[in-house]
PDB file of N, CA and C in Angstrom:
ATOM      1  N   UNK A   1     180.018 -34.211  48.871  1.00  0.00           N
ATOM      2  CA  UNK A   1     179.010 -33.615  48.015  1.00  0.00           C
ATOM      3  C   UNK A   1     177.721 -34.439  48.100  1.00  0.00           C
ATOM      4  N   UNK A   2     176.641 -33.614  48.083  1.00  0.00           N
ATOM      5  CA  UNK A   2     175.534 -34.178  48.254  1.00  0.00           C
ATOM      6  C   UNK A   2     174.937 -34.839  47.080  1.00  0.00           C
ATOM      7  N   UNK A   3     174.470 -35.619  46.686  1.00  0.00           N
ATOM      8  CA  UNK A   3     173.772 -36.187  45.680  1.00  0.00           C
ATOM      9  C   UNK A   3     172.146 -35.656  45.431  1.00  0.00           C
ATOM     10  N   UNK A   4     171.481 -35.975  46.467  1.00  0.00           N
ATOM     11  CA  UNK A   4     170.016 -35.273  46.184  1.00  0.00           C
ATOM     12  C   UNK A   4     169.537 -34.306  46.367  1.00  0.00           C
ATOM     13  N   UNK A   5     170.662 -33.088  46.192  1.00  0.00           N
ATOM     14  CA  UNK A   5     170.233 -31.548  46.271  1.00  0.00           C
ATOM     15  C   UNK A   5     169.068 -31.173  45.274  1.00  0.00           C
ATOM     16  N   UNK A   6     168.414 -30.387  45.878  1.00  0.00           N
ATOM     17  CA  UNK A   6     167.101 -30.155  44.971  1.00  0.00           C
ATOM     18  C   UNK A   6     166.970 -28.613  44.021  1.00  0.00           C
ATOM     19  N   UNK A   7     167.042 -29.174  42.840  1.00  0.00           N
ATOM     20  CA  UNK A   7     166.366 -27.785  42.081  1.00  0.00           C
ATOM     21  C   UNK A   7     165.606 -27.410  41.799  1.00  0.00           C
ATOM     22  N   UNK A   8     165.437 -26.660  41.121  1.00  0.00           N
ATOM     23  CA  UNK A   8     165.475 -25.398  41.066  1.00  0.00           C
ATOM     24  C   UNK A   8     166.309 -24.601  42.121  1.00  0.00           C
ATOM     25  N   UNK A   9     167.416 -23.974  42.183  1.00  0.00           N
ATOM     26  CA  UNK A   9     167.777 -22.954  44.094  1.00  0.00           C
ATOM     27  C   UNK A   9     167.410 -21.421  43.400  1.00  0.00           C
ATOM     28  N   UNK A  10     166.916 -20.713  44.077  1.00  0.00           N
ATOM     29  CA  UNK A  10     166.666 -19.228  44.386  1.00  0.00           C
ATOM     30  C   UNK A  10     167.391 -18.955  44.975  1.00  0.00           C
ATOM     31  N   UNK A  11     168.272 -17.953  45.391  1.00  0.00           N
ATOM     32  CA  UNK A  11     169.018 -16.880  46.116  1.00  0.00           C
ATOM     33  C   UNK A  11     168.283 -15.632  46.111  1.00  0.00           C
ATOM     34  N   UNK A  12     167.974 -15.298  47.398  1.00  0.00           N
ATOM     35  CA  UNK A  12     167.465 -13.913  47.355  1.00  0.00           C
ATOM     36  C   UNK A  12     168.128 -13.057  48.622  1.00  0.00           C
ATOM     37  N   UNK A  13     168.552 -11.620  48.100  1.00  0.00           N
ATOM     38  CA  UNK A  13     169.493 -10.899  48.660  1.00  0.00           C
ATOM     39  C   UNK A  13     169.009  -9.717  49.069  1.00  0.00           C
ATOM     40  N   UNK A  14     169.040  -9.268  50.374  1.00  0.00           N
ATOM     41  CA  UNK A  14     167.986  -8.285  51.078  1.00  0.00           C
ATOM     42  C   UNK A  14     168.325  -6.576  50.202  1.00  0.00           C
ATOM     43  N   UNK A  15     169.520  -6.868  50.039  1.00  0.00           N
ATOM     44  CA  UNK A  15     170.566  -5.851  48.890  1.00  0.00           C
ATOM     45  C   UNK A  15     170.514  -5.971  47.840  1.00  0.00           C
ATOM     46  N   UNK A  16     171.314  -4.790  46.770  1.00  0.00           N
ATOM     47  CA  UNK A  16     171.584  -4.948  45.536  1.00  0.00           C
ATOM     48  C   UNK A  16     172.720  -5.623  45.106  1.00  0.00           C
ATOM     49  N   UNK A  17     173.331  -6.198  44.314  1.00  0.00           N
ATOM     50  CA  UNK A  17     174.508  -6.482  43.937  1.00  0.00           C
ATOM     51  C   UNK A  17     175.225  -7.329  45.051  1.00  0.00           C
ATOM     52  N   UNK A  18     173.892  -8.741  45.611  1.00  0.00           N
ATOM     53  CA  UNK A  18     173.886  -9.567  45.944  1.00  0.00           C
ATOM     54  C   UNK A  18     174.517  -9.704  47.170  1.00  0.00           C
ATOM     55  N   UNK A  19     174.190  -8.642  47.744  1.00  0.00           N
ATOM     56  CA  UNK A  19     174.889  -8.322  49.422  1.00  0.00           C
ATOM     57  C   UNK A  19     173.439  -8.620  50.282  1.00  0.00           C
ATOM     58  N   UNK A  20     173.659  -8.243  51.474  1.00  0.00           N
ATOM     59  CA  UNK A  20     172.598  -8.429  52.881  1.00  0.00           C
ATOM     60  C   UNK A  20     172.649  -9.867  53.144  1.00  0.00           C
ATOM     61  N   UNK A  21     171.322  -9.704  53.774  1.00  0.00           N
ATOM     62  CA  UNK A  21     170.384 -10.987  54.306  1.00  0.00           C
ATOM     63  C   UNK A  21     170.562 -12.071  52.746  1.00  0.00           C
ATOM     64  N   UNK A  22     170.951 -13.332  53.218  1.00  0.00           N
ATOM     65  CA  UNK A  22     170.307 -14.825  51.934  1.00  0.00           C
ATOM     66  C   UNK A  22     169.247 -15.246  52.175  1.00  0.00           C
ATOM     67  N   UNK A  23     168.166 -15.065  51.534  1.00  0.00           N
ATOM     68  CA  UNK A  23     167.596 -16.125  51.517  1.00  0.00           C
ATOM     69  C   UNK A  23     167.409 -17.145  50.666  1.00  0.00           C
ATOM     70  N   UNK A  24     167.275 -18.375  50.843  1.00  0.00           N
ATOM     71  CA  UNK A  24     167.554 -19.628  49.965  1.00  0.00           C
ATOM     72  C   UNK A  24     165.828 -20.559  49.535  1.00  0.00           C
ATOM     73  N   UNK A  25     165.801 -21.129  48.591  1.00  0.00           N
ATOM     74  CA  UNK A  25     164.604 -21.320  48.504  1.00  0.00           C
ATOM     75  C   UNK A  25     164.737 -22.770  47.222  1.00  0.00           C
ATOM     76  N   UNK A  26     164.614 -23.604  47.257  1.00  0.00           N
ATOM     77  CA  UNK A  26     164.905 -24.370  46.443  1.00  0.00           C
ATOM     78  C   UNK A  26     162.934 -25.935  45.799  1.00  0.00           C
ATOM     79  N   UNK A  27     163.564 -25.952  44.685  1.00  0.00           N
ATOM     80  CA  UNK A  27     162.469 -27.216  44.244  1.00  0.00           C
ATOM     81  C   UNK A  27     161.257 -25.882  43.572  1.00  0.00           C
ATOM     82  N   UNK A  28     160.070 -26.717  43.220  1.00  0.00           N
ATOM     83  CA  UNK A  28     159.067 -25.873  42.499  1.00  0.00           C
ATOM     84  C   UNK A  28     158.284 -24.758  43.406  1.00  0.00           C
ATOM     85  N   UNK A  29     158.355 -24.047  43.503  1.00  0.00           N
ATOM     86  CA  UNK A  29     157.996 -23.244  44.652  1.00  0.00           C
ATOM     87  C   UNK A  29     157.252 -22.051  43.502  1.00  0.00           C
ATOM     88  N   UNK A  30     156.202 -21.405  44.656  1.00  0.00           N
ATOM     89  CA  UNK A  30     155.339 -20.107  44.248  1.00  0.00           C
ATOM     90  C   UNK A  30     155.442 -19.190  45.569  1.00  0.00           C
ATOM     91  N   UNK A  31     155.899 -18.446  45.562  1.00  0.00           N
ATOM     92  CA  UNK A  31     155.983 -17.150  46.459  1.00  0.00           C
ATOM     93  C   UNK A  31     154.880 -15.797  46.414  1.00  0.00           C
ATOM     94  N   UNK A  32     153.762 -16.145  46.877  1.00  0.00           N
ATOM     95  CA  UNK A  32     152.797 -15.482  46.501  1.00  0.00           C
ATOM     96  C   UNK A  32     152.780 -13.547  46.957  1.00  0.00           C
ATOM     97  N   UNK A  33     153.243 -13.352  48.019  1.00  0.00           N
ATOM     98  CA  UNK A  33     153.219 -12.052  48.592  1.00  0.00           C
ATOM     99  C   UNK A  33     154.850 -12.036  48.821  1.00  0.00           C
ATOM    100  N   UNK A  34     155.838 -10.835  48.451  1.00  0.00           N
ATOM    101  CA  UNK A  34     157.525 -10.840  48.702  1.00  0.00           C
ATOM    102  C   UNK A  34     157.356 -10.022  49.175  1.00  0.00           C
ATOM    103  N   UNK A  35     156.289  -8.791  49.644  1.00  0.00           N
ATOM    104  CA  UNK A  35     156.633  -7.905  50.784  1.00  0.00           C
ATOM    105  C   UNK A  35     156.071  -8.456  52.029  1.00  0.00           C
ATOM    106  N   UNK A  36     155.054  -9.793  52.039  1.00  0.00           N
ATOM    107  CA  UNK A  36     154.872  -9.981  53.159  1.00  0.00           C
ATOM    108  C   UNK A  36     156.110 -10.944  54.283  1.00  0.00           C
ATOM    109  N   UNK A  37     156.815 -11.682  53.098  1.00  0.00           N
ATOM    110  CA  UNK A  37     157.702 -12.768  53.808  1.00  0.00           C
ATOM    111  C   UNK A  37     159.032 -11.707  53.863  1.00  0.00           C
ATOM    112  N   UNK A  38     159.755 -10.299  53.409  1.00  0.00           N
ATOM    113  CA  UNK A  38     160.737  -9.856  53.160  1.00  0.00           C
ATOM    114  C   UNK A  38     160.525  -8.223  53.197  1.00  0.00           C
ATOM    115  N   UNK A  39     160.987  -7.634  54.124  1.00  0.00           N
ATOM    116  CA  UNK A  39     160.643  -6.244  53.945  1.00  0.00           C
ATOM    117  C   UNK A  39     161.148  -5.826  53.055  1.00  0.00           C
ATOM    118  N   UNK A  40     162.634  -6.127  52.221  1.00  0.00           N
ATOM    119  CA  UNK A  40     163.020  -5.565  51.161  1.00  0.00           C
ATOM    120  C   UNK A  40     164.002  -6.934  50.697  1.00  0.00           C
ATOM    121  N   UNK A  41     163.487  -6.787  48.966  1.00  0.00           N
ATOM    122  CA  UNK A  41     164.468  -7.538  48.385  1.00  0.00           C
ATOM    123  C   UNK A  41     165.390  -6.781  47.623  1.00  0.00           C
ATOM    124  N   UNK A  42     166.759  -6.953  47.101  1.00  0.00           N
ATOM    125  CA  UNK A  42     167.513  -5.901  46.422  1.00  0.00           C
ATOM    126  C   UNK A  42     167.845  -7.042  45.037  1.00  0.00           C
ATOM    127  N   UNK A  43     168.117  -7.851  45.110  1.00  0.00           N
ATOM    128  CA  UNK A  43     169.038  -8.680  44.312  1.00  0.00           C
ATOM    129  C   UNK A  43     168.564 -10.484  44.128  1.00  0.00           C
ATOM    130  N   UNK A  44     168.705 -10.937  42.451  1.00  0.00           N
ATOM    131  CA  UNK A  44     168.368 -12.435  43.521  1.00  0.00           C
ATOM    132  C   UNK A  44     169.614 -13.303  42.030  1.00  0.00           C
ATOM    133  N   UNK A  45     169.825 -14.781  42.358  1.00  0.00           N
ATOM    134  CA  UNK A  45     170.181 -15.351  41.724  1.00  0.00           C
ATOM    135  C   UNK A  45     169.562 -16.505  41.486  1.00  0.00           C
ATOM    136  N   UNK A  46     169.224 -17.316  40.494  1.00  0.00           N
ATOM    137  CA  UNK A  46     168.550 -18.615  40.310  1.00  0.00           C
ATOM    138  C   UNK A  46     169.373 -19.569  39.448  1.00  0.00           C
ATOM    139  N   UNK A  47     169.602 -20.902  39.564  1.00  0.00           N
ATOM    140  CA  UNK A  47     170.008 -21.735  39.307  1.00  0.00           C
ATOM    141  C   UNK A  47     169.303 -22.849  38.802  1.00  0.00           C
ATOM    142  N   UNK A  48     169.783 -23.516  38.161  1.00  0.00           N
ATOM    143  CA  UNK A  48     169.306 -24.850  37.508  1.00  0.00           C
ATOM    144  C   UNK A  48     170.151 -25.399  36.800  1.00  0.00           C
ATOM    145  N   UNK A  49     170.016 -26.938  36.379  1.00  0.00           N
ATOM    146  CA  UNK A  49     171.541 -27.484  35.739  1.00  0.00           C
ATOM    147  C   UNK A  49     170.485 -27.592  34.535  1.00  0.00           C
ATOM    148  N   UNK A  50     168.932 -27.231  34.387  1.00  0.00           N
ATOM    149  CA  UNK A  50     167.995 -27.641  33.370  1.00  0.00           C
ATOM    150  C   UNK A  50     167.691 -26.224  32.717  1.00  0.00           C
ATOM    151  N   UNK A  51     168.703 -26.440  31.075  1.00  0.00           N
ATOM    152  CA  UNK A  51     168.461 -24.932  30.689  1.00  0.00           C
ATOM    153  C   UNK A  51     166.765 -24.403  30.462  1.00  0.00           C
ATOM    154  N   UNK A  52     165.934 -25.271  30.727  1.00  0.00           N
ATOM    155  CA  UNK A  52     164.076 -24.542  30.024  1.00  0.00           C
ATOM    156  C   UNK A  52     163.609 -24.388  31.930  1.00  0.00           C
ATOM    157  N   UNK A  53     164.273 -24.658  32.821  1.00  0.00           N
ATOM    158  CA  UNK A  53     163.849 -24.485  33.788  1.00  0.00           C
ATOM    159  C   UNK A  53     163.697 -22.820  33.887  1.00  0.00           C
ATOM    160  N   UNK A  54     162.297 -22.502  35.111  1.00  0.00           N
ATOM    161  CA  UNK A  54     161.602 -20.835  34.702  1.00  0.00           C
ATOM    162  C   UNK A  54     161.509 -20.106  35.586  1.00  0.00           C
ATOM    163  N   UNK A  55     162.066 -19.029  35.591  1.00  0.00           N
ATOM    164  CA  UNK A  55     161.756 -18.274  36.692  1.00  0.00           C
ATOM    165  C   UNK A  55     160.544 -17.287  36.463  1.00  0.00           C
ATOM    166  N   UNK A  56     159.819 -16.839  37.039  1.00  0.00           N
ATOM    167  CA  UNK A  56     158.663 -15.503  36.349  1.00  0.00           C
ATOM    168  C   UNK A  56     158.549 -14.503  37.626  1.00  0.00           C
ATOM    169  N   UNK A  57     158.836 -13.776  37.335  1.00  0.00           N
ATOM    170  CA  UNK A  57     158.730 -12.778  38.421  1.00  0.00           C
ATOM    171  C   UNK A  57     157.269 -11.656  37.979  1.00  0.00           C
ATOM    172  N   UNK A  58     156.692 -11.243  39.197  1.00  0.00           N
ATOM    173  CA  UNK A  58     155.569 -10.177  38.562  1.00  0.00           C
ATOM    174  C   UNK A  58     155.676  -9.453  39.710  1.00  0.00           C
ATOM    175  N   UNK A  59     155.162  -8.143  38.524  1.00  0.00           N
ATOM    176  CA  UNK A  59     155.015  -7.053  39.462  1.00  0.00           C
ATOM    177  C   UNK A  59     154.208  -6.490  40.780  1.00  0.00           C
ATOM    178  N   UNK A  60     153.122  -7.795  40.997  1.00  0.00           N
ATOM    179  CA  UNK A  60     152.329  -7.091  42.237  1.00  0.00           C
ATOM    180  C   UNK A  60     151.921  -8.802  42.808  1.00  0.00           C
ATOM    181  N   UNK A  61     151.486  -8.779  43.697  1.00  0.00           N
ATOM    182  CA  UNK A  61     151.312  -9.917  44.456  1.00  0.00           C
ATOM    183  C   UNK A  61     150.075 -10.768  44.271  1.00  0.00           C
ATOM    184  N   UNK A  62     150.208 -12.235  44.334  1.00  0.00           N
ATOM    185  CA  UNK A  62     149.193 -13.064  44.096  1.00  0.00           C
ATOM    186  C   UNK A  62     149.478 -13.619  42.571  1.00  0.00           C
ATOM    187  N   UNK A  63     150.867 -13.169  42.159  1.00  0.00           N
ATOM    188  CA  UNK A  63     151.312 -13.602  40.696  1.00  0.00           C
ATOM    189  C   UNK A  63     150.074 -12.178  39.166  1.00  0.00           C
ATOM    190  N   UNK A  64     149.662 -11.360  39.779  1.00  0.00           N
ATOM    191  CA  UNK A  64     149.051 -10.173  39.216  1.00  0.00           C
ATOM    192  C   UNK A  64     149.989  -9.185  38.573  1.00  0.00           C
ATOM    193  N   UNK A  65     149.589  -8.499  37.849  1.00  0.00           N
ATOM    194  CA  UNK A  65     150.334  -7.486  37.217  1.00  0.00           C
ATOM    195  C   UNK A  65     151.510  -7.615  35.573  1.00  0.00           C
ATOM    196  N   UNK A  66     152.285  -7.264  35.896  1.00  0.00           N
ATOM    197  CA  UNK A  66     153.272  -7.453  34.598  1.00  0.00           C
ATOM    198  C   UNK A  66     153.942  -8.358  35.134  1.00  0.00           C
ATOM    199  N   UNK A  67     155.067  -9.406  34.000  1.00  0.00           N
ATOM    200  CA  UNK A  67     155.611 -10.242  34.501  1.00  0.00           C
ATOM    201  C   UNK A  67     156.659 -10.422  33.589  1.00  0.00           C
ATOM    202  N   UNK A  68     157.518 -10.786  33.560  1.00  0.00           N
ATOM    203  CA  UNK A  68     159.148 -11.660  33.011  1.00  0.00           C
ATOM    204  C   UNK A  68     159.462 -12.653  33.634  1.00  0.00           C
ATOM    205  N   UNK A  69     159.747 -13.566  32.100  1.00  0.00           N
ATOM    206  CA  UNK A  69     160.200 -14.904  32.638  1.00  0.00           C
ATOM    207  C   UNK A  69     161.574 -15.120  31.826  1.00  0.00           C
ATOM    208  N   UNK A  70     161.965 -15.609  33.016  1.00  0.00           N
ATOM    209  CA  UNK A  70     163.490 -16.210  32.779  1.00  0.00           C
ATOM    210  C   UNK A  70     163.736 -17.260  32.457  1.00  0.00           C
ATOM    211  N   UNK A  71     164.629 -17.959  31.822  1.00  0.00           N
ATOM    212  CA  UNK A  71     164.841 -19.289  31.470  1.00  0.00           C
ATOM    213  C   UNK A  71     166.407 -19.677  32.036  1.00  0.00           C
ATOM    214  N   UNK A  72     166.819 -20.813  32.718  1.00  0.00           N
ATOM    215  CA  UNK A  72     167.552 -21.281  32.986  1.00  0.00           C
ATOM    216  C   UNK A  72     168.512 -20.499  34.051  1.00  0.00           C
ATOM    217  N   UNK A  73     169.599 -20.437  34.220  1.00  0.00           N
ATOM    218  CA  UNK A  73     170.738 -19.617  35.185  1.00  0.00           C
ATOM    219  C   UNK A  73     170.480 -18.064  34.814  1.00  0.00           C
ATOM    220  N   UNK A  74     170.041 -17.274  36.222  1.00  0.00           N
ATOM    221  CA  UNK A  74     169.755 -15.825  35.851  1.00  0.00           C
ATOM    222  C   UNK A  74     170.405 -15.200  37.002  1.00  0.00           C
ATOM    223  N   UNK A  75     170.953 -13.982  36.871  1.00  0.00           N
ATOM    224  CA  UNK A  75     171.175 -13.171  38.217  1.00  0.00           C
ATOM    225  C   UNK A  75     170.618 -11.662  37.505  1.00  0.00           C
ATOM    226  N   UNK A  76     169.950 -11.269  39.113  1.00  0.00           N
ATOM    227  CA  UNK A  76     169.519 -10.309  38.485  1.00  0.00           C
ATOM    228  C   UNK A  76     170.164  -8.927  39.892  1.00  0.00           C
ATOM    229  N   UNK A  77     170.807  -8.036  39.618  1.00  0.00           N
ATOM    230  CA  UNK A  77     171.363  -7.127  40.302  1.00  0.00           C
ATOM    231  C   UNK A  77     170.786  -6.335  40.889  1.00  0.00           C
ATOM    232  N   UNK A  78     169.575  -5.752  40.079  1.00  0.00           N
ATOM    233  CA  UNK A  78     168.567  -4.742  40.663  1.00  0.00           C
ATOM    234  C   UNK A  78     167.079  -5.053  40.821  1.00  0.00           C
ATOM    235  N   UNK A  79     166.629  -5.577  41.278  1.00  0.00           N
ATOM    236  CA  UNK A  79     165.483  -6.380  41.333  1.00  0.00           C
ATOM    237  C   UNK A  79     164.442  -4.404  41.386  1.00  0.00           C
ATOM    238  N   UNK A  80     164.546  -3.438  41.583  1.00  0.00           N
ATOM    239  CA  UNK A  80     164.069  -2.439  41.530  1.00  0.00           C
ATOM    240  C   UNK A  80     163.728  -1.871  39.962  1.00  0.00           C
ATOM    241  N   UNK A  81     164.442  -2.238  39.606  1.00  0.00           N
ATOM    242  CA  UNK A  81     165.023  -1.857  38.272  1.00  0.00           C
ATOM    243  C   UNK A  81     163.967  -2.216  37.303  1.00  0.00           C
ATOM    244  N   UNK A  82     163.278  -3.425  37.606  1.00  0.00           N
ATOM    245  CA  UNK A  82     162.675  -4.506  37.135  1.00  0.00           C
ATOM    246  C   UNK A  82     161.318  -3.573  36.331  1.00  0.00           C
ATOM    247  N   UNK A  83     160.275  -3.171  37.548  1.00  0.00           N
ATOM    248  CA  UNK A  83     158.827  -2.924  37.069  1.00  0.00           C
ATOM    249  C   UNK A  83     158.792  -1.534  37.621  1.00  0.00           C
ATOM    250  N   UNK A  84     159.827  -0.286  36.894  1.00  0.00           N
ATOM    251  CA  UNK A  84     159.533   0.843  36.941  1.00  0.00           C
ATOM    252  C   UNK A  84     159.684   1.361  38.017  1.00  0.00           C
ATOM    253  N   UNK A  85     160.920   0.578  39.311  1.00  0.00           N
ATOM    254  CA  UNK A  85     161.150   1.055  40.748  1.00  0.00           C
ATOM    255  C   UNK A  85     160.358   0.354  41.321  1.00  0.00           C
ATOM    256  N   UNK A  86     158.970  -0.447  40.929  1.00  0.00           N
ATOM    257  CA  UNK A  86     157.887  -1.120  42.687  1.00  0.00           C
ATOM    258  C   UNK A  86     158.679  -2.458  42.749  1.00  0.00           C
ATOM    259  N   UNK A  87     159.946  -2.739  42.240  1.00  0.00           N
ATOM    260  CA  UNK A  87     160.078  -4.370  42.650  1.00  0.00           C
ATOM    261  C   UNK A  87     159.129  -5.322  42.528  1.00  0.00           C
ATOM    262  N   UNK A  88     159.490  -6.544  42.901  1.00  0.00           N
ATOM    263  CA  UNK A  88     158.748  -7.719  42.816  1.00  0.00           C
ATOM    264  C   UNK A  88     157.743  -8.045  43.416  1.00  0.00           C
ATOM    265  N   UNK A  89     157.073  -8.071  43.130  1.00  0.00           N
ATOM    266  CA  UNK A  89     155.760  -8.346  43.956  1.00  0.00           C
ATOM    267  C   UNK A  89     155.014 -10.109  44.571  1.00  0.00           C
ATOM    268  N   UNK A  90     155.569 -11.359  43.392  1.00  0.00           N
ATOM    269  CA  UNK A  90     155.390 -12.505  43.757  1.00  0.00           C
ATOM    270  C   UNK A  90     156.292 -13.160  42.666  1.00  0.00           C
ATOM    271  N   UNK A  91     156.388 -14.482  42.855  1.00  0.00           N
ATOM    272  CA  UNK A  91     157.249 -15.336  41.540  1.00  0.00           C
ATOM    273  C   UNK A  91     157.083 -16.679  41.801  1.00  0.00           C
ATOM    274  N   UNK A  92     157.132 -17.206  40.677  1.00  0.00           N
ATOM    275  CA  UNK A  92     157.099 -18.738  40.548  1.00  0.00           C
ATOM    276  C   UNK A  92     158.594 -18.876  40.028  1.00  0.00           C
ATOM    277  N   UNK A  93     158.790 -20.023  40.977  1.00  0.00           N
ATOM    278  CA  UNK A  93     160.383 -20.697  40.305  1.00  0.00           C
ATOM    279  C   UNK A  93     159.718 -22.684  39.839  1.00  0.00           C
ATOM    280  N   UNK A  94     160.438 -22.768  38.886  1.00  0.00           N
ATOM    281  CA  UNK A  94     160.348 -24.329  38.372  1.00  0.00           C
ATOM    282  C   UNK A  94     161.261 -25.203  37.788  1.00  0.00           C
ATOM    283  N   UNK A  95     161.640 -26.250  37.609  1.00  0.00           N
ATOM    284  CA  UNK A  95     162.067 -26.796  36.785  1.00  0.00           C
ATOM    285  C   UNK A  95     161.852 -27.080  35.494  1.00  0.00           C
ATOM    286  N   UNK A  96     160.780 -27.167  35.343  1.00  0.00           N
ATOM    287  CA  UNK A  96     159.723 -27.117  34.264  1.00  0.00           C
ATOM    288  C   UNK A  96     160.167 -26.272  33.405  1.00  0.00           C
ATOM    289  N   UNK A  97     159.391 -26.095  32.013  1.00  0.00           N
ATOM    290  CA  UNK A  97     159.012 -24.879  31.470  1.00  0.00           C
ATOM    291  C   UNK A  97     158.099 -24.418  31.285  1.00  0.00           C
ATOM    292  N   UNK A  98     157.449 -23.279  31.618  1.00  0.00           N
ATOM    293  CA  UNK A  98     156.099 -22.571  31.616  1.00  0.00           C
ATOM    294  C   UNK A  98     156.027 -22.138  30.500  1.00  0.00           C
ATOM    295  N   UNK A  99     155.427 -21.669  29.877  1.00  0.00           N
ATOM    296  CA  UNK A  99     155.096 -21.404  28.755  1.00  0.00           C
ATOM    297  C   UNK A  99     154.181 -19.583  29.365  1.00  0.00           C
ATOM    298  N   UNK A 100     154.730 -18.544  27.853  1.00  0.00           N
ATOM    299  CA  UNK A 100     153.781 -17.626  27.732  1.00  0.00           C
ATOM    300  C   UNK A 100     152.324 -17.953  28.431  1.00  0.00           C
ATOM    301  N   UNK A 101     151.740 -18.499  27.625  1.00  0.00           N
ATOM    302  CA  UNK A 101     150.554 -18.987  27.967  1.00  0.00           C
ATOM    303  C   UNK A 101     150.059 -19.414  29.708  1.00  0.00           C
ATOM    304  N   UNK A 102     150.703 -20.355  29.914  1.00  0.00           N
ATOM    305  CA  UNK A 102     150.173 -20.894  30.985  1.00  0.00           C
ATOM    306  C   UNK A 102     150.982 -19.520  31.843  1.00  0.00           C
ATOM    307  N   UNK A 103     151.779 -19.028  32.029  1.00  0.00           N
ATOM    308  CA  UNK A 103     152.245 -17.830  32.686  1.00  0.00           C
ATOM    309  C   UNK A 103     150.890 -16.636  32.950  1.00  0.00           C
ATOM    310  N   UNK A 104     150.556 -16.567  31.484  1.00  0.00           N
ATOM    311  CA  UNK A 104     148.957 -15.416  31.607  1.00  0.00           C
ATOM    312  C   UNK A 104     147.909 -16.044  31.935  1.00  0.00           C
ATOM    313  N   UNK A 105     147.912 -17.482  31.805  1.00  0.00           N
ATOM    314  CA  UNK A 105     146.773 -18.475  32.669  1.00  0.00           C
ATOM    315  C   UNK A 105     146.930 -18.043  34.191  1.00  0.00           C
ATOM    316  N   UNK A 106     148.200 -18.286  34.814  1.00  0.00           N
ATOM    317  CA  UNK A 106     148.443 -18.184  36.376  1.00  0.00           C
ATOM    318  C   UNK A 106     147.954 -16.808  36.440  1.00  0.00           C
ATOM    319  N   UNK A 107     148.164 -15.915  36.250  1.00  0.00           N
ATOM    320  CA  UNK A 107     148.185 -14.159  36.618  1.00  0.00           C
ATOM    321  C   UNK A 107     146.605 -13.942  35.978  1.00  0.00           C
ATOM    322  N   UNK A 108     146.123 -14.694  35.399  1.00  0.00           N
ATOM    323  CA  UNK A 108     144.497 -14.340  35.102  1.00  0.00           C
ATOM    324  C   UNK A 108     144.015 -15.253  36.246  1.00  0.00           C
ATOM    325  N   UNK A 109     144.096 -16.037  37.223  1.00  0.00           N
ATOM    326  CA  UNK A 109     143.285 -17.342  37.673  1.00  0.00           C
ATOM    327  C   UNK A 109     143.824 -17.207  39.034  1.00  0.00           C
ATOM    328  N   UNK A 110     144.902 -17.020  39.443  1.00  0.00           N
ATOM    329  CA  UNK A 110     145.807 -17.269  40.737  1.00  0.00           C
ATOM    330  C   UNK A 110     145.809 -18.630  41.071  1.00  0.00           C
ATOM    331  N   UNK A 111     145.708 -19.442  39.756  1.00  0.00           N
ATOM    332  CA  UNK A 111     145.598 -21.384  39.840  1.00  0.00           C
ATOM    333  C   UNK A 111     147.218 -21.356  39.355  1.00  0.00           C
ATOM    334  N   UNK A 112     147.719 -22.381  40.094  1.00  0.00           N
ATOM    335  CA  UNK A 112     149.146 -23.050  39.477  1.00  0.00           C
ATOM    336  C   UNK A 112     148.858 -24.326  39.452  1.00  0.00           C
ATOM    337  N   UNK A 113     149.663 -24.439  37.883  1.00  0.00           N
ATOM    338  CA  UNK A 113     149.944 -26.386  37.726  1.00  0.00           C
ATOM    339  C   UNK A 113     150.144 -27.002  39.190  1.00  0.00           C
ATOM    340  N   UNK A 114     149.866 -28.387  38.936  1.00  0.00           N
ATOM    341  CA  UNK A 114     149.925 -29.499  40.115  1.00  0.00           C
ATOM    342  C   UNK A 114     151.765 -29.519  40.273  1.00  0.00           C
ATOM    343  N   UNK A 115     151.971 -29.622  41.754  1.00  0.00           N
ATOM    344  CA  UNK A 115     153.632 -29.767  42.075  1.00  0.00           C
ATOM    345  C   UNK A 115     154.117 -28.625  42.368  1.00  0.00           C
ATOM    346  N   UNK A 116     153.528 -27.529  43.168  1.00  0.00           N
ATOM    347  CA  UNK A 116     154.308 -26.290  43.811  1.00  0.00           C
ATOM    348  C   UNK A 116     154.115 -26.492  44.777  1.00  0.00           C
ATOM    349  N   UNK A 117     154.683 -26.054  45.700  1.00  0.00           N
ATOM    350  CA  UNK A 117     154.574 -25.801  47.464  1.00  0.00           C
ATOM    351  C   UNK A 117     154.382 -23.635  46.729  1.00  0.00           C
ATOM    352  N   UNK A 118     152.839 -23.691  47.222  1.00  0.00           N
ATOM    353  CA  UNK A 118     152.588 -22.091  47.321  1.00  0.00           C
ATOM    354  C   UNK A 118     153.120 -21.480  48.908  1.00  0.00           C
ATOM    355  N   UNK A 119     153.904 -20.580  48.725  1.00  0.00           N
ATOM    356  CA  UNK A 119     154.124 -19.806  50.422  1.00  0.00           C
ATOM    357  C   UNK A 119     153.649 -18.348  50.228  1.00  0.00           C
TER     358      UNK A 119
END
């Protein structure tokens, strides 16, 4: 067993109900465009051993649009399901906790706190 595995992990599943393609994604990360890196996402799972750690998913890309944030261990089955059928559009994963606030800071500004790797 590894000792310095890094969290935050993302699981993201090209399917629903956590089938297809994995992709894996781990530490503070911002995923700015998910139709440009993924022609289709169906499904994702997120992890953390830190229950205020955040997931935020939004509905259109560049972190724009509507958004939900998750807190701590989430699976989510239908990632379609989400924003009225258009899926996900971008997301920040953290260890951290984001706050309301700084969440409608990011999606008004397209600025993120110091310590993400943006892709």
């Amino acid at each position: 067993m590894r000792t310095n595995q890094l969290y935050p992990r993302l699981y993201l599943y090209s399917d629903e109900n956590y089938c297809g393609n994995r992709y894996v994604w781990r530490g503070n990360r911002a995923l700015r465009n998910l139709d440009r890196l993924y022609s289709r996402l169906g499904s994702l799972q997120f992890y953390s051993p830190r229950r205020d750690a955040t997931l935020v998913l939004f509905s259109r890309a560049n972190f724009r649009g509507r958004f939900r944030i998750y807190r701590g261990t989430t699976n989510i089955r239908n990632l379609n399901a989400l924003f009225g059928g258009r899926g996900v559009g971008s997301l920040i994963m953290t260890s951290a906790c984001l706050t309301p606030s700084q969440v409608r800071e990011i999606s008004r500004t397209g600025c993120l706190p110091p310590g993400f790797l943006v892709v």
